[in-house]
PDB file of N, CA and C in Angstrom:
ATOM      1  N   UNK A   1      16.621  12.567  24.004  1.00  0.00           N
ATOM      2  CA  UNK A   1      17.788  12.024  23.362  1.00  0.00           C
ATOM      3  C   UNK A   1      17.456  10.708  22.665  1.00  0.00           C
ATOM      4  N   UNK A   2      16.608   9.481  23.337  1.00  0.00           N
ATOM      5  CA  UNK A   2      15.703   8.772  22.404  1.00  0.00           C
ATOM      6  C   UNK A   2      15.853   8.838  21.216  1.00  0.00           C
ATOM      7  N   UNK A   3      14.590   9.740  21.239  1.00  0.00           N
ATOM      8  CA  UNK A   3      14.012  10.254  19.937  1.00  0.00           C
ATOM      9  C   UNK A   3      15.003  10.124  18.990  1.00  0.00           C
ATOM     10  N   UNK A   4      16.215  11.491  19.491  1.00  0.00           N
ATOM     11  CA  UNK A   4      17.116  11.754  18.273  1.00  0.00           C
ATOM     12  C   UNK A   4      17.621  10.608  17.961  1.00  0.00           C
ATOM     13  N   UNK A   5      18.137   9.798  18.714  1.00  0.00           N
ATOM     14  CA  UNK A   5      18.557   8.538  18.050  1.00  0.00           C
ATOM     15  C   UNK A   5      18.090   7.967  17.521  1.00  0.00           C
ATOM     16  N   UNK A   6      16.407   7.193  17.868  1.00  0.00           N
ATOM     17  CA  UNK A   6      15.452   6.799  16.941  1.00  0.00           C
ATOM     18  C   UNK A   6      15.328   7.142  15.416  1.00  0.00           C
ATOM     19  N   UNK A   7      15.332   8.313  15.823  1.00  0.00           N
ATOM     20  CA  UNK A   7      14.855   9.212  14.455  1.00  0.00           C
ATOM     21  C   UNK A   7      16.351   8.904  13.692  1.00  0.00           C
ATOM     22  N   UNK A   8      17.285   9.416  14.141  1.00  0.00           N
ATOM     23  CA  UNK A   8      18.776   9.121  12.892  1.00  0.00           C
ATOM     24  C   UNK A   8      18.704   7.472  12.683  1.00  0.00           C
ATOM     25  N   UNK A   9      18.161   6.733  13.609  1.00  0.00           N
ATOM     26  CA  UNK A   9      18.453   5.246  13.165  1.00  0.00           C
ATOM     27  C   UNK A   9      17.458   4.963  11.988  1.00  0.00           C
ATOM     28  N   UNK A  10      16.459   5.717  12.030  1.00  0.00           N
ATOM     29  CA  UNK A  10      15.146   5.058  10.790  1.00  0.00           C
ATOM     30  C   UNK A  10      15.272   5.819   9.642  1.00  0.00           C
ATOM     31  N   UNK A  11      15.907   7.434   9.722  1.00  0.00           N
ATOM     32  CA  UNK A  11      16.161   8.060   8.553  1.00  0.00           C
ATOM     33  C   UNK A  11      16.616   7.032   7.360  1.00  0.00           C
ATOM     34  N   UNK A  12      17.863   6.244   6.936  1.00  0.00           N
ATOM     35  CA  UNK A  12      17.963   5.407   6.091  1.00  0.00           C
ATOM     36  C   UNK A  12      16.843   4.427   5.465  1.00  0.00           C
ATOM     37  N   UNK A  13      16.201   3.949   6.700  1.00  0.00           N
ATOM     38  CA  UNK A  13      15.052   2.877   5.850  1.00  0.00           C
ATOM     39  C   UNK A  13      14.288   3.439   5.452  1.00  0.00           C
ATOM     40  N   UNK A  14      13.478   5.166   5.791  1.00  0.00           N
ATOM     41  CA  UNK A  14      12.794   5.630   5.095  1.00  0.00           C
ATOM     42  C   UNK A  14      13.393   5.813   4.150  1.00  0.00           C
ATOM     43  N   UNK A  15      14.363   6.162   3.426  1.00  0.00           N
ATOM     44  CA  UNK A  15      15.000   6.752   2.472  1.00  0.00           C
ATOM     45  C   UNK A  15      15.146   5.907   1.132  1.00  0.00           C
ATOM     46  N   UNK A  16      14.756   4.302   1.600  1.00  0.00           N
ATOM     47  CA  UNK A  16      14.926   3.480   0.966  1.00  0.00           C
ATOM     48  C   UNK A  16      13.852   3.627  -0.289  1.00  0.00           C
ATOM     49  N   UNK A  17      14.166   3.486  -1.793  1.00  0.00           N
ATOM     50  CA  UNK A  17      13.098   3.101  -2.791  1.00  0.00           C
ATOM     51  C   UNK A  17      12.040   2.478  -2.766  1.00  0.00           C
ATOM     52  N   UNK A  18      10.890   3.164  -3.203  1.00  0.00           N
ATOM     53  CA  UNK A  18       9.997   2.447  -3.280  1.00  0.00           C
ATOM     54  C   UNK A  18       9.761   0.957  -3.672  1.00  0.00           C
ATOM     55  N   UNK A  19      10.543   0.909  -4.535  1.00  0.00           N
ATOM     56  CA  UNK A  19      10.949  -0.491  -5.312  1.00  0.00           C
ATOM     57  C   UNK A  19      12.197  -0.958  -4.652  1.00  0.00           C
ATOM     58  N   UNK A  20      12.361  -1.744  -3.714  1.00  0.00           N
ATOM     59  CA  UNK A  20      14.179  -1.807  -3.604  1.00  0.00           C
ATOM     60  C   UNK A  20      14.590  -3.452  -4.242  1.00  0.00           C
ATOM     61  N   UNK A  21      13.564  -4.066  -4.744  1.00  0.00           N
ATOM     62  CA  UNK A  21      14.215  -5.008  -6.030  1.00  0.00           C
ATOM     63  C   UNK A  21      13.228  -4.972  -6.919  1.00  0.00           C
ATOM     64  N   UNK A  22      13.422  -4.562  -8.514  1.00  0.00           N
ATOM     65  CA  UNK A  22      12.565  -4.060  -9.739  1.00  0.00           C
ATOM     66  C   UNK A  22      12.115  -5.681 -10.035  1.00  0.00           C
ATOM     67  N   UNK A  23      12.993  -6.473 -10.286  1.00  0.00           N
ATOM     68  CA  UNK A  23      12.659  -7.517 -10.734  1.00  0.00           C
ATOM     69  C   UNK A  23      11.711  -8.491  -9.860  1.00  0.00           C
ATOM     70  N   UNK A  24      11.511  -8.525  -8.513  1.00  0.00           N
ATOM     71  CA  UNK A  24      11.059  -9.137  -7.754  1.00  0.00           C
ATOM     72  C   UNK A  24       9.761  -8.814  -7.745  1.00  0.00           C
ATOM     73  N   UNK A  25       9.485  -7.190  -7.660  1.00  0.00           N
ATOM     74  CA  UNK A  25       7.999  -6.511  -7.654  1.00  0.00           C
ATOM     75  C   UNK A  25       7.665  -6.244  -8.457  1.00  0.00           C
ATOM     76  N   UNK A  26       8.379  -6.565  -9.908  1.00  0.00           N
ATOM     77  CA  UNK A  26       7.650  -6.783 -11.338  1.00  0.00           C
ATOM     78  C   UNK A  26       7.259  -7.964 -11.619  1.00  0.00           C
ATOM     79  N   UNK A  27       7.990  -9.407 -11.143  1.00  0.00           N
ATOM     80  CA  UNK A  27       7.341 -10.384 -10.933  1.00  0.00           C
ATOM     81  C   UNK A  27       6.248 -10.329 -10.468  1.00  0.00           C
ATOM     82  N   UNK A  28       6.131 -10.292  -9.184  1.00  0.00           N
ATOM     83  CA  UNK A  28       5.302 -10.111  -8.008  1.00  0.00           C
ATOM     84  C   UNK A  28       3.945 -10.071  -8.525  1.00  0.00           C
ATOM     85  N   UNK A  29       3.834  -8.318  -8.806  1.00  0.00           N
ATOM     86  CA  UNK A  29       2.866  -7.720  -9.666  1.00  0.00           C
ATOM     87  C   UNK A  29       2.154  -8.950 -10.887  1.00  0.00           C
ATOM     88  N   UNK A  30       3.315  -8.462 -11.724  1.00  0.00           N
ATOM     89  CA  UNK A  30       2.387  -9.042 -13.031  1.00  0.00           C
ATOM     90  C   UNK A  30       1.800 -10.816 -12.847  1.00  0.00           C
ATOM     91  N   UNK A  31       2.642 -11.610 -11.695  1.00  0.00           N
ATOM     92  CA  UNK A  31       1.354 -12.692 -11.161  1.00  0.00           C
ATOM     93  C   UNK A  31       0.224 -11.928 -10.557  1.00  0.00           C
ATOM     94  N   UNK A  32      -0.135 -11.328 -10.162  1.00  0.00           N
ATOM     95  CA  UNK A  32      -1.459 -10.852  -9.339  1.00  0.00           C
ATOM     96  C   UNK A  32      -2.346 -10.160 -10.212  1.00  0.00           C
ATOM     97  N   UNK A  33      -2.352  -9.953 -11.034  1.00  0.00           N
ATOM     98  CA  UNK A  33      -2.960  -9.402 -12.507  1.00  0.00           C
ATOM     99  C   UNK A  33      -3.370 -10.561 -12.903  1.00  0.00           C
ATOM    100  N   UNK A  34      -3.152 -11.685 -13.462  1.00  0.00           N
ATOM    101  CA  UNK A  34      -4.622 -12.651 -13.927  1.00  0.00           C
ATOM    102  C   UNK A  34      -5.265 -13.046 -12.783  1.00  0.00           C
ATOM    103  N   UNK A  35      -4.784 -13.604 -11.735  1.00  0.00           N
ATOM    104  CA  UNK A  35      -6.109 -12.989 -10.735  1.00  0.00           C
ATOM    105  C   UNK A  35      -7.394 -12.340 -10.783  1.00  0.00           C
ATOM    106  N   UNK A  36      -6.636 -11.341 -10.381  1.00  0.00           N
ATOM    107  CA  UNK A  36      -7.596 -10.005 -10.515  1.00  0.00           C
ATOM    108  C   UNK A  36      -8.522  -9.747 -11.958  1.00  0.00           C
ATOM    109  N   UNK A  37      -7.819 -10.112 -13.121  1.00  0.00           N
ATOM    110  CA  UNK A  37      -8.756 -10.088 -14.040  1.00  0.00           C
ATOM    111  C   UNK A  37     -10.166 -11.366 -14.230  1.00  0.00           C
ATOM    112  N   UNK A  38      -9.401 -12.609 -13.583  1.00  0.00           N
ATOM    113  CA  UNK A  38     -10.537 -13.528 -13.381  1.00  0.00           C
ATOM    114  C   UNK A  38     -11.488 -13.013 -11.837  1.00  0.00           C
ATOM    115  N   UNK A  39     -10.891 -12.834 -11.522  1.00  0.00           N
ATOM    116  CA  UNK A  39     -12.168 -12.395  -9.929  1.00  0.00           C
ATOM    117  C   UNK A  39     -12.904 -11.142 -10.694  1.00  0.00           C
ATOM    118  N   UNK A  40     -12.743 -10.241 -11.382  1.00  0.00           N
ATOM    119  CA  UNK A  40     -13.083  -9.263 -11.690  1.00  0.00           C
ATOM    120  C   UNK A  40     -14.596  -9.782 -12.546  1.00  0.00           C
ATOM    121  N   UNK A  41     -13.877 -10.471 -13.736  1.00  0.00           N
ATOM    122  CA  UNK A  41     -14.901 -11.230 -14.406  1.00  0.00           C
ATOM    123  C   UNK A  41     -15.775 -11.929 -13.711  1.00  0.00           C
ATOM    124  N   UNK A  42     -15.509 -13.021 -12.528  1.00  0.00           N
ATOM    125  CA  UNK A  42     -16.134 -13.702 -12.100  1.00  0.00           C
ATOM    126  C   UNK A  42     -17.280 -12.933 -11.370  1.00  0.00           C
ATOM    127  N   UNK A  43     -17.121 -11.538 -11.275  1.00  0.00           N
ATOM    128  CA  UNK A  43     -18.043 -10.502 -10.523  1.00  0.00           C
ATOM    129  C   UNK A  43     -19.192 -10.039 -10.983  1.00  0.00           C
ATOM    130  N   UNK A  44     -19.087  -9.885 -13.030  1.00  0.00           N
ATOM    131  CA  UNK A  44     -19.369  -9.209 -13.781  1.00  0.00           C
ATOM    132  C   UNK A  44     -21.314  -9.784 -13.401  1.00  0.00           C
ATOM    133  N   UNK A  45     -21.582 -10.528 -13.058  1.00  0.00           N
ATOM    134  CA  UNK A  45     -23.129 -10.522 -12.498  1.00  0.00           C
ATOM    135  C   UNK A  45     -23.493 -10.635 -11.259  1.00  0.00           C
ATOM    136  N   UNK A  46     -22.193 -10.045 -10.155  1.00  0.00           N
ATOM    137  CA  UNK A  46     -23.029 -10.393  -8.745  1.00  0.00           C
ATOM    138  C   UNK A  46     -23.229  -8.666  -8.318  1.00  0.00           C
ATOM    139  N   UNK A  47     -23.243  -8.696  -7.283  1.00  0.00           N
ATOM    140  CA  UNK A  47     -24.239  -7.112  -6.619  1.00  0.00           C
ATOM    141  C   UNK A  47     -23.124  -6.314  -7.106  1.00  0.00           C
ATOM    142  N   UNK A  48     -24.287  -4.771  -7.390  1.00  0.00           N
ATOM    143  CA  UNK A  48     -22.958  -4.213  -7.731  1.00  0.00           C
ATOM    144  C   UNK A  48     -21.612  -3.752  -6.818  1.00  0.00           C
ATOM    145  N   UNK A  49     -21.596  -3.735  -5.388  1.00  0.00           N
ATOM    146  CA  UNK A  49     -20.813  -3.683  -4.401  1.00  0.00           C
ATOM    147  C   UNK A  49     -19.769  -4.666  -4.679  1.00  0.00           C
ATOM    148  N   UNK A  50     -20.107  -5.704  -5.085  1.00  0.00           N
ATOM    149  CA  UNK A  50     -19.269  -6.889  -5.265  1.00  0.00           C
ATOM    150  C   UNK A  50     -18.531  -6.593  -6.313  1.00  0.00           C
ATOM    151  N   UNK A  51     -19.465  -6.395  -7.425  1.00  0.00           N
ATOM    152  CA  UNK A  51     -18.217  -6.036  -9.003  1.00  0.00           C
ATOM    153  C   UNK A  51     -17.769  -5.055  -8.649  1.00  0.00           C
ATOM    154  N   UNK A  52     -18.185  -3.897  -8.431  1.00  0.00           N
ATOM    155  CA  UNK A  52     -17.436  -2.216  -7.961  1.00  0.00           C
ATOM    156  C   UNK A  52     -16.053  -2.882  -7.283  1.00  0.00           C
ATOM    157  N   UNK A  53     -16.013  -3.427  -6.377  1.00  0.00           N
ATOM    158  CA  UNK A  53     -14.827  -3.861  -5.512  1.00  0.00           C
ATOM    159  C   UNK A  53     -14.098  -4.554  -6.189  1.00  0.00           C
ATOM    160  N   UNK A  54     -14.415  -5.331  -6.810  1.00  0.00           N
ATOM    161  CA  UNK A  54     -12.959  -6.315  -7.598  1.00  0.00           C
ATOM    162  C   UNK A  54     -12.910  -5.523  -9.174  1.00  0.00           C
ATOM    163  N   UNK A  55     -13.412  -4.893  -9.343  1.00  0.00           N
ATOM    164  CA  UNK A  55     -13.090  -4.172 -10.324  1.00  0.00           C
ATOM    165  C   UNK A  55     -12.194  -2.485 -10.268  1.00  0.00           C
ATOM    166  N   UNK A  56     -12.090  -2.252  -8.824  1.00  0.00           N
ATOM    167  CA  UNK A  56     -11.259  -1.462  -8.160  1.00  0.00           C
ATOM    168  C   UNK A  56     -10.195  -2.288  -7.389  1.00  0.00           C
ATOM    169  N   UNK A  57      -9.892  -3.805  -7.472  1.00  0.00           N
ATOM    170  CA  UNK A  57      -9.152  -4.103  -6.905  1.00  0.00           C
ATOM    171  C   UNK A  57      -7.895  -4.422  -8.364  1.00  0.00           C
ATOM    172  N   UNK A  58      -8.722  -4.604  -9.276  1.00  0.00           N
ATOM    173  CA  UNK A  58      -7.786  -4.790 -10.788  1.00  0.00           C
ATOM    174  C   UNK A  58      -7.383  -3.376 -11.457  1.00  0.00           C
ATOM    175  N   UNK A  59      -8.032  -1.985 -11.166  1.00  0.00           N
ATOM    176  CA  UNK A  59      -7.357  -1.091 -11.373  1.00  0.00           C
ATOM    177  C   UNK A  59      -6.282  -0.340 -10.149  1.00  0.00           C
ATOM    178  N   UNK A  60      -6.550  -0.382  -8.802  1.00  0.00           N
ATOM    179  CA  UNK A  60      -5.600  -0.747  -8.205  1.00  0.00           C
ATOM    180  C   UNK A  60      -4.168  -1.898  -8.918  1.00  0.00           C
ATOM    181  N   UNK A  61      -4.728  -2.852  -8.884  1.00  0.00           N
ATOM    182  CA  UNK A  61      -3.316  -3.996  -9.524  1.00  0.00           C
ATOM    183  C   UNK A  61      -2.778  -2.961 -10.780  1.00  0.00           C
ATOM    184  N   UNK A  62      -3.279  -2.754 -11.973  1.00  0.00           N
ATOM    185  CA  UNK A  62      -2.766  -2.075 -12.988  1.00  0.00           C
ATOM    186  C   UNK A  62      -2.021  -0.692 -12.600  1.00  0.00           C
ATOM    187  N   UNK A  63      -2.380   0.016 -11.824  1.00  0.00           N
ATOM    188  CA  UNK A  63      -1.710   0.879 -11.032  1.00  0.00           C
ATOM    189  C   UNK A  63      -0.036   0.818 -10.139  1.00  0.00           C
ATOM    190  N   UNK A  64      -0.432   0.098  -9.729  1.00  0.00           N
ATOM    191  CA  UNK A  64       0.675  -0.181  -8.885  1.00  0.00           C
ATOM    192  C   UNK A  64       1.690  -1.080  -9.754  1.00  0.00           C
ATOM    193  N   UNK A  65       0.912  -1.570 -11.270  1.00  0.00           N
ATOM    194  CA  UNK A  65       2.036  -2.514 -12.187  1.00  0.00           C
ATOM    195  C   UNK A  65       2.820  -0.980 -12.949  1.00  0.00           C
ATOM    196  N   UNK A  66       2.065   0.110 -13.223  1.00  0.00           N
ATOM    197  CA  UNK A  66       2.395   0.824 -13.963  1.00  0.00           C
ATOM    198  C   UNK A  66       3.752   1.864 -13.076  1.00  0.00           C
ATOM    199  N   UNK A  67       3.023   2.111 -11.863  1.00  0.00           N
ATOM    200  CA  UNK A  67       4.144   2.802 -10.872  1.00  0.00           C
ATOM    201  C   UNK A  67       5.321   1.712 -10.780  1.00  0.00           C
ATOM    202  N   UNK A  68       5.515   0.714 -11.301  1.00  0.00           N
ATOM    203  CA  UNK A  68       6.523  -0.180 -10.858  1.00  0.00           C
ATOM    204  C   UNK A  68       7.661   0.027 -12.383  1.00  0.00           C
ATOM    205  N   UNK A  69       6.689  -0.146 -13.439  1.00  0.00           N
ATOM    206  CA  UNK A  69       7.432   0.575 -14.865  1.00  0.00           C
ATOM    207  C   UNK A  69       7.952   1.488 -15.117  1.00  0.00           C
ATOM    208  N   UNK A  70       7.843   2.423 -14.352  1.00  0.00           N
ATOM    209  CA  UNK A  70       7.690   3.646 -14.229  1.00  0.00           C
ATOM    210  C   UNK A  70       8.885   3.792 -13.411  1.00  0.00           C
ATOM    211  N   UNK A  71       9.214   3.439 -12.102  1.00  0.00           N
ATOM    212  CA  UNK A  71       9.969   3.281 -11.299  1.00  0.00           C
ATOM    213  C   UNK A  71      11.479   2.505 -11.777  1.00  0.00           C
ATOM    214  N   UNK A  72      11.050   1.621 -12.240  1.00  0.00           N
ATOM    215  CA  UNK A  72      12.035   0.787 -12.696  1.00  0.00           C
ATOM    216  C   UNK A  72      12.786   0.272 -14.321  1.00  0.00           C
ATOM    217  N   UNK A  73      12.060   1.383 -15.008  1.00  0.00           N
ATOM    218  CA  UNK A  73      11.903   1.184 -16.575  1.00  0.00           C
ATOM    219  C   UNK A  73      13.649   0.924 -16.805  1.00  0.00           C
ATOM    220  N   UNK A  74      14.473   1.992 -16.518  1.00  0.00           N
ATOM    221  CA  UNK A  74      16.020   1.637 -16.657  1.00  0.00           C
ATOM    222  C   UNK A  74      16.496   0.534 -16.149  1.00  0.00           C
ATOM    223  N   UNK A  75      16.065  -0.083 -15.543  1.00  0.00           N
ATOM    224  CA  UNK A  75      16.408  -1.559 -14.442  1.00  0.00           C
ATOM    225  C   UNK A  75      16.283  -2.389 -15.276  1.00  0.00           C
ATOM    226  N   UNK A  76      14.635  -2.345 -15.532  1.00  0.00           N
ATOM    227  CA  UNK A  76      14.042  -3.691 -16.255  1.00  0.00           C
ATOM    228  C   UNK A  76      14.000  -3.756 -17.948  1.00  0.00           C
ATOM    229  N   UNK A  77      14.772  -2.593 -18.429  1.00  0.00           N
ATOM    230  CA  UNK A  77      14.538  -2.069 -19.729  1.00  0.00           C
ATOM    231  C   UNK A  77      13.057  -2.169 -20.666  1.00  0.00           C
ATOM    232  N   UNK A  78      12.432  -1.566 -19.581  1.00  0.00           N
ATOM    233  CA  UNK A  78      11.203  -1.591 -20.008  1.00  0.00           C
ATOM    234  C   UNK A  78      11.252  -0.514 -21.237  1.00  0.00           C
ATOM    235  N   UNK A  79      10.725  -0.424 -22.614  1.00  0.00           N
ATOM    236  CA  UNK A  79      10.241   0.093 -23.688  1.00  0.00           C
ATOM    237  C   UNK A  79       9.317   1.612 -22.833  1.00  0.00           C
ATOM    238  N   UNK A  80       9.568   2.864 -23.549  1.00  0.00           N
ATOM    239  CA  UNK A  80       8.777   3.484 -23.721  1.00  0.00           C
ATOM    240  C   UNK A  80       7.370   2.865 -23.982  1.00  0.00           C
ATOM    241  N   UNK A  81       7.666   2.641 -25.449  1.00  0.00           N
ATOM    242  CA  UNK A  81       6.073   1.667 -25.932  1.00  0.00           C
ATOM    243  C   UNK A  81       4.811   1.169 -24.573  1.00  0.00           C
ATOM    244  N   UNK A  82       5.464   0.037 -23.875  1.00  0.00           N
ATOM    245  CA  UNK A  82       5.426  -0.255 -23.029  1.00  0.00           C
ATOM    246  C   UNK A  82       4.213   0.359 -22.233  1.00  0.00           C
ATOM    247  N   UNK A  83       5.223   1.252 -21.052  1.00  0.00           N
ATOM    248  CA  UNK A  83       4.760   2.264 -20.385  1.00  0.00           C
ATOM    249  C   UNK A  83       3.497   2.977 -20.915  1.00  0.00           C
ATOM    250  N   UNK A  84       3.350   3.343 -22.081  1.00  0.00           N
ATOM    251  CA  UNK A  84       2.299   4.063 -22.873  1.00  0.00           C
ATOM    252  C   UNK A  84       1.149   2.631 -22.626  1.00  0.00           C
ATOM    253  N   UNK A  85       1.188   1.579 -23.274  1.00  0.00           N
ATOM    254  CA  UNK A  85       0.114   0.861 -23.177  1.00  0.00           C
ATOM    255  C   UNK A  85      -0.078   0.599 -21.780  1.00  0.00           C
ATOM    256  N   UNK A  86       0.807   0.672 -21.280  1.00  0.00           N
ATOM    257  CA  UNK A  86       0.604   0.229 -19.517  1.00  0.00           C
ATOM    258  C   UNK A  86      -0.786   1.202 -19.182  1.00  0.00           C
ATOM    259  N   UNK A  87      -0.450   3.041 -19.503  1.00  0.00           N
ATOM    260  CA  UNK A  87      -1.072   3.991 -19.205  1.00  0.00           C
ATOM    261  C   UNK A  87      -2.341   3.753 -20.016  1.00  0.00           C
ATOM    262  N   UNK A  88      -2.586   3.423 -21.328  1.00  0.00           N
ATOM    263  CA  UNK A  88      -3.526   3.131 -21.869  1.00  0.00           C
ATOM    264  C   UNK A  88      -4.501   1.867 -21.018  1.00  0.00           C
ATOM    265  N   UNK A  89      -3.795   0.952 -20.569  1.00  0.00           N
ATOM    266  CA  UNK A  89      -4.674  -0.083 -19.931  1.00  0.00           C
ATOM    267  C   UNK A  89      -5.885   0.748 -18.587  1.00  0.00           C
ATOM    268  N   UNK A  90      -4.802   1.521 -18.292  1.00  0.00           N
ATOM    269  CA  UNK A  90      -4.581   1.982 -17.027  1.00  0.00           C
ATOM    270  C   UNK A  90      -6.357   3.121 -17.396  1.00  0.00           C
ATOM    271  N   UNK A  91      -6.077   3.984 -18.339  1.00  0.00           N
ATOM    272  CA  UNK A  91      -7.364   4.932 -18.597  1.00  0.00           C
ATOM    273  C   UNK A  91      -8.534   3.971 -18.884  1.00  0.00           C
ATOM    274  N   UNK A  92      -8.787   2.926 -19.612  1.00  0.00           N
ATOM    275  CA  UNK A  92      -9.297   2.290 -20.184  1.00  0.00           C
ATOM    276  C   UNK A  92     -10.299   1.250 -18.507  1.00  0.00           C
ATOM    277  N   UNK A  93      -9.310   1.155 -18.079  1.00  0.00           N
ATOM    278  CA  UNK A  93      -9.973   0.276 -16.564  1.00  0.00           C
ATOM    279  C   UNK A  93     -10.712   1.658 -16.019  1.00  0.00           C
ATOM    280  N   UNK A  94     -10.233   2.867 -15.755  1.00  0.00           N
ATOM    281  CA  UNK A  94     -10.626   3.535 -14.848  1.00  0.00           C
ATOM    282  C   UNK A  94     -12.185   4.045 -15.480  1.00  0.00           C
ATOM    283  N   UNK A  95     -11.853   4.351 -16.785  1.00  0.00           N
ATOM    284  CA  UNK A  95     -13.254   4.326 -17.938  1.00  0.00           C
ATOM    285  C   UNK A  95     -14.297   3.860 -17.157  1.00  0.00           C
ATOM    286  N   UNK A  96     -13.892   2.182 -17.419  1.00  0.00           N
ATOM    287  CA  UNK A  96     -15.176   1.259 -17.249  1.00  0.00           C
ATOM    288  C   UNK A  96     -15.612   1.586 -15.852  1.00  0.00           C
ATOM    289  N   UNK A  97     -14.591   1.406 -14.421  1.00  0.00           N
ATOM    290  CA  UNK A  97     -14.768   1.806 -13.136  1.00  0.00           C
ATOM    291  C   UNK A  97     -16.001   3.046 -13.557  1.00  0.00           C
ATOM    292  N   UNK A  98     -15.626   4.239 -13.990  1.00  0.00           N
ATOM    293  CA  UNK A  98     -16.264   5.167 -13.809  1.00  0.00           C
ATOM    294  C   UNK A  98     -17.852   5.089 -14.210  1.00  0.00           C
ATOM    295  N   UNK A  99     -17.997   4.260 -15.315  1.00  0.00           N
ATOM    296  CA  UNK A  99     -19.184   3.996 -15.950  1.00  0.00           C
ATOM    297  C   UNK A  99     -20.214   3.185 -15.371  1.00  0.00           C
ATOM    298  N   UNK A 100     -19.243   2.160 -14.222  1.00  0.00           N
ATOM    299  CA  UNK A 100     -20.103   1.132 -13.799  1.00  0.00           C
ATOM    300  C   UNK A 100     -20.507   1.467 -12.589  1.00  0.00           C
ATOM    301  N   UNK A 101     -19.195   2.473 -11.842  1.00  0.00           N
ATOM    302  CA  UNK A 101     -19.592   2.057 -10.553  1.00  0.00           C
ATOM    303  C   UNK A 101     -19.682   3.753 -10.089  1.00  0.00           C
ATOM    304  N   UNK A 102     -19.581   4.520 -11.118  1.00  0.00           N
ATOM    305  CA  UNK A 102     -19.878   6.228 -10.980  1.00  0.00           C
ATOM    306  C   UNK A 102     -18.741   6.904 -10.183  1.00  0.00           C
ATOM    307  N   UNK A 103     -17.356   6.409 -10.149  1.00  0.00           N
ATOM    308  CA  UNK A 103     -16.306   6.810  -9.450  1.00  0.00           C
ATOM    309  C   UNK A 103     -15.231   6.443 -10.098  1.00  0.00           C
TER     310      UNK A 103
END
């Protein structure tokens, strides 16, 4: 009997959006993106374990900026346009990932 209660009490918070404020985790996001593009750079001559990783940590970031556009485009009136270059950034990182670090 627990359980069942457990379980009906958490049903709602799972249920909750991925995003449950657009504007907060579009903020959020798009600070953590120059970051990531300076650590990334700052990598561009140390082992390749080192660049591989922060250069999967900035297509990760672009990822999770794009699922947030994506998520929230009617909220934040994000542009079609937009979204497309988001996805363009998005192929373009995974490119280089693939070239540099063979994944």
């Amino acid at each position: 009997m627990k359980s069942l209660f457990l379980a009906a009490t958490l049903t709602p918070l799972l249920a909750l959006p991925a995003f449950a404020d657009c504007t907060a985790d579009f903020t959020a996001q798009t600070s953590k993106i120059p970051a990531l593009q300076s650590a990334s750079l700052f990598k561009l001559g140390a082992p390749p374990a080192e660049k591989c990783a922060a250069q999967k940590d900035l297509l990760d970031g672009y990822i999770r900026l794009s699922e947030i556009y994506k998520t929230c485009q009617a909220e934040l009136k994000i542009p079609e346009s937009d979204i497309k270059d988001q996805d363009q950034v998005i192929a373009d990182q995974q490119q280089s990932y693939a070239q540099d670090c063979g994944g």
